[in-house]
C-alpha atoms as a PDB file:
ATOM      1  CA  UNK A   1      -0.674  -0.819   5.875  1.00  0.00           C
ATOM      2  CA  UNK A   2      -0.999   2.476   7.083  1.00  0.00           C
ATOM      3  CA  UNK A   3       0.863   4.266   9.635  1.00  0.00           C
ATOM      4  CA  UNK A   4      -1.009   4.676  12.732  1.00  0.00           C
ATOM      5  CA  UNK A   5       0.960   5.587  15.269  1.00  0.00           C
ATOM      6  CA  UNK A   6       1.069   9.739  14.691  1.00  0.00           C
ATOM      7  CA  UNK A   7       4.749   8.863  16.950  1.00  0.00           C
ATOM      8  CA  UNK A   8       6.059   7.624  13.689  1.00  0.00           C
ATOM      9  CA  UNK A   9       4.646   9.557  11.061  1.00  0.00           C
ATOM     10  CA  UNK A  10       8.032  11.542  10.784  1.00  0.00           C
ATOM     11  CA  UNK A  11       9.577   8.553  10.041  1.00  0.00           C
ATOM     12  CA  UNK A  12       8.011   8.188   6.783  1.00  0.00           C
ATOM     13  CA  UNK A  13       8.319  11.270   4.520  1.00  0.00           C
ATOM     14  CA  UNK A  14      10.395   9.519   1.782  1.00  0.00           C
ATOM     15  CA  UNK A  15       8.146   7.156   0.092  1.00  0.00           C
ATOM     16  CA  UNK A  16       9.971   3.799  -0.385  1.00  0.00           C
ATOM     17  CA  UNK A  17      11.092   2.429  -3.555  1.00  0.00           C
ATOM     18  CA  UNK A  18       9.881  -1.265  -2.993  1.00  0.00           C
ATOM     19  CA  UNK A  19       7.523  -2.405  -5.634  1.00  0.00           C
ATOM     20  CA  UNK A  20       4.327  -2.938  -4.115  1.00  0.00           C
ATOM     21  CA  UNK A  21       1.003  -4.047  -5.438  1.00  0.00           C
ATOM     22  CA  UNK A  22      -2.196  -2.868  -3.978  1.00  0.00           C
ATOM     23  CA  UNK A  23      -5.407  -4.768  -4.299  1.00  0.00           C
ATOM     24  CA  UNK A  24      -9.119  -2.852  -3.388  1.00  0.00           C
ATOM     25  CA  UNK A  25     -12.963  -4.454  -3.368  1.00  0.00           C
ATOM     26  CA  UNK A  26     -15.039  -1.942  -2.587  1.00  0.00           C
ATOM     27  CA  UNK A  27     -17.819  -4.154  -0.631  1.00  0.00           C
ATOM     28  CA  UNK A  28     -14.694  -4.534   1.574  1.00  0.00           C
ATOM     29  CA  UNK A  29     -15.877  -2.993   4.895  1.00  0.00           C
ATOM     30  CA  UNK A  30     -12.232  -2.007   5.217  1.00  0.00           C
ATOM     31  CA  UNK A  31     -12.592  -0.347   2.357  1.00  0.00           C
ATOM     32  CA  UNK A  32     -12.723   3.156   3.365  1.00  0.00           C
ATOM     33  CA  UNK A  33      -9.899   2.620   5.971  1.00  0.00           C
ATOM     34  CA  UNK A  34      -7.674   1.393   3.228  1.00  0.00           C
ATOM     35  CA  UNK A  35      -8.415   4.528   0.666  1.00  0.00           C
ATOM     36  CA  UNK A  36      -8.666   7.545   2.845  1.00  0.00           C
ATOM     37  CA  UNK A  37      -5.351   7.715   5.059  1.00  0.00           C
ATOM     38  CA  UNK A  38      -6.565   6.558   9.016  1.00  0.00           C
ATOM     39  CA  UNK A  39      -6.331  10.704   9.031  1.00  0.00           C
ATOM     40  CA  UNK A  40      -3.115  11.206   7.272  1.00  0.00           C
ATOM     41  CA  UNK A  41      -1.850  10.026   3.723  1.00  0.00           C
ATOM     42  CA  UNK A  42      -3.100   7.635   1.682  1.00  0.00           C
ATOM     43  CA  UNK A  43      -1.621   3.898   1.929  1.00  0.00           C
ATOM     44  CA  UNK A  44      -0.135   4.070  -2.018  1.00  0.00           C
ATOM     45  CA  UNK A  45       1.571   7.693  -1.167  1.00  0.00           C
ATOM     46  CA  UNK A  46       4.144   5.848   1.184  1.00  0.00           C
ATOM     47  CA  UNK A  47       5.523   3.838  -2.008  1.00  0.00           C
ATOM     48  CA  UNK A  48       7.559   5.607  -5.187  1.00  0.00           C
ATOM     49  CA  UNK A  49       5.212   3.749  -7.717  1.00  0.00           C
ATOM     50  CA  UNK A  50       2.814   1.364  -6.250  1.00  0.00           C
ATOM     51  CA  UNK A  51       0.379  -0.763  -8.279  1.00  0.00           C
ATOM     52  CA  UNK A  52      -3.007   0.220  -7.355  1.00  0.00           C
ATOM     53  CA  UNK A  53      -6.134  -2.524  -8.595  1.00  0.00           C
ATOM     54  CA  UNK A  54      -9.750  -1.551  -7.614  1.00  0.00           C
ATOM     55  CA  UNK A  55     -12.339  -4.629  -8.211  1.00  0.00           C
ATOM     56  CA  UNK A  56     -16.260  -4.493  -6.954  1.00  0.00           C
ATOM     57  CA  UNK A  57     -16.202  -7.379  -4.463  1.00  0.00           C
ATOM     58  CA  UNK A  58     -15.245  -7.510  -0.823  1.00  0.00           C
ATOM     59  CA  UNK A  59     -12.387  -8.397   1.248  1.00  0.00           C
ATOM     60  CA  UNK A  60     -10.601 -11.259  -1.367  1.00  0.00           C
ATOM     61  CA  UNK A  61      -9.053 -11.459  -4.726  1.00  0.00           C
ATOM     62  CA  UNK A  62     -11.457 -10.983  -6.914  1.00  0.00           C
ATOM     63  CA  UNK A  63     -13.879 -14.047  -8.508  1.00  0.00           C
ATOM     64  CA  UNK A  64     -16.136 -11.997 -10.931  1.00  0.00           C
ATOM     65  CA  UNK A  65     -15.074 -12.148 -14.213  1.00  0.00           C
ATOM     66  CA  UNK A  66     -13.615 -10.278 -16.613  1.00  0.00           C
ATOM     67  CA  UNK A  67     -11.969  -8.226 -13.879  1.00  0.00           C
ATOM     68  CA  UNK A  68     -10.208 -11.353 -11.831  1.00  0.00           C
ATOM     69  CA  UNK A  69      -8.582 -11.950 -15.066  1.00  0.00           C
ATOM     70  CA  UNK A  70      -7.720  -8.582 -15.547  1.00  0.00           C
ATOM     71  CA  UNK A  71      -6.143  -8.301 -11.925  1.00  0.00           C
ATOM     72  CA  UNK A  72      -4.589 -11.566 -11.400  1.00  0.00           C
ATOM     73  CA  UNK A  73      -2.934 -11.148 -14.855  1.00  0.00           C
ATOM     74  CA  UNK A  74      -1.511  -8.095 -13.729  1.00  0.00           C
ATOM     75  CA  UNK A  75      -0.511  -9.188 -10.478  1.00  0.00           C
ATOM     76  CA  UNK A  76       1.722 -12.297 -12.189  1.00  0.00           C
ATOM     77  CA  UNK A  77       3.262  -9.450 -14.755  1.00  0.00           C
ATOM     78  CA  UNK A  78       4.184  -7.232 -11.961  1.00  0.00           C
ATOM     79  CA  UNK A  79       5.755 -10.102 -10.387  1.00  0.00           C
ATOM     80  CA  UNK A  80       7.715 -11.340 -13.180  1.00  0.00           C
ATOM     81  CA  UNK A  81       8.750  -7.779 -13.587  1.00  0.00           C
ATOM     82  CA  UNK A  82      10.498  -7.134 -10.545  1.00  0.00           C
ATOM     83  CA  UNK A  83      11.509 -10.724 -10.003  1.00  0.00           C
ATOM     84  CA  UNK A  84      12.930 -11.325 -13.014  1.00  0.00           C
ATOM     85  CA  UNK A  85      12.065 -14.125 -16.337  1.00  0.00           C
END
């Protein structure tokens, strides 16, 4: 989520080190607010390394194939990575 108090945008100039993952649909009407910043910096550029998955569909995991696949296998890996197996 985005930082949208401007009060508190000092707070945050050392991006974090907690993996996070990131998931996009572009038909999402939030779409735009999620990619451009709410007028400051990117959601992802708050995070050391974030996982960042794009799919065409809206506001949801994604359902269309091959790319639900593609993200919710990634998704699981990242998990397993930082949780351990």
């Amino acid at each position: 989520m985005h930082i949208r108090a401007e009060d508190y945008f000092n707070l945050f100039h050392v991006a974090s080190p907690h993996p996070t993952v990131h998931v996009f649909g572009k038909e999402d009407e939030f779409y735009a607010y999620g990619r451009d910043g709410f007028g400051n910096k990117p959601m992802e550029e708050y995070y050391v390394d974030p996982l960042v998955l794009v799919h065409e569909q809206g506001h949801q995991f994604p359902t269309a194939q091959p790319r639900a696949k593609q993200i919710y296998d990634r998704v699981a890996a990242e998990i397993w990575r930082h949780c351990g197996r």
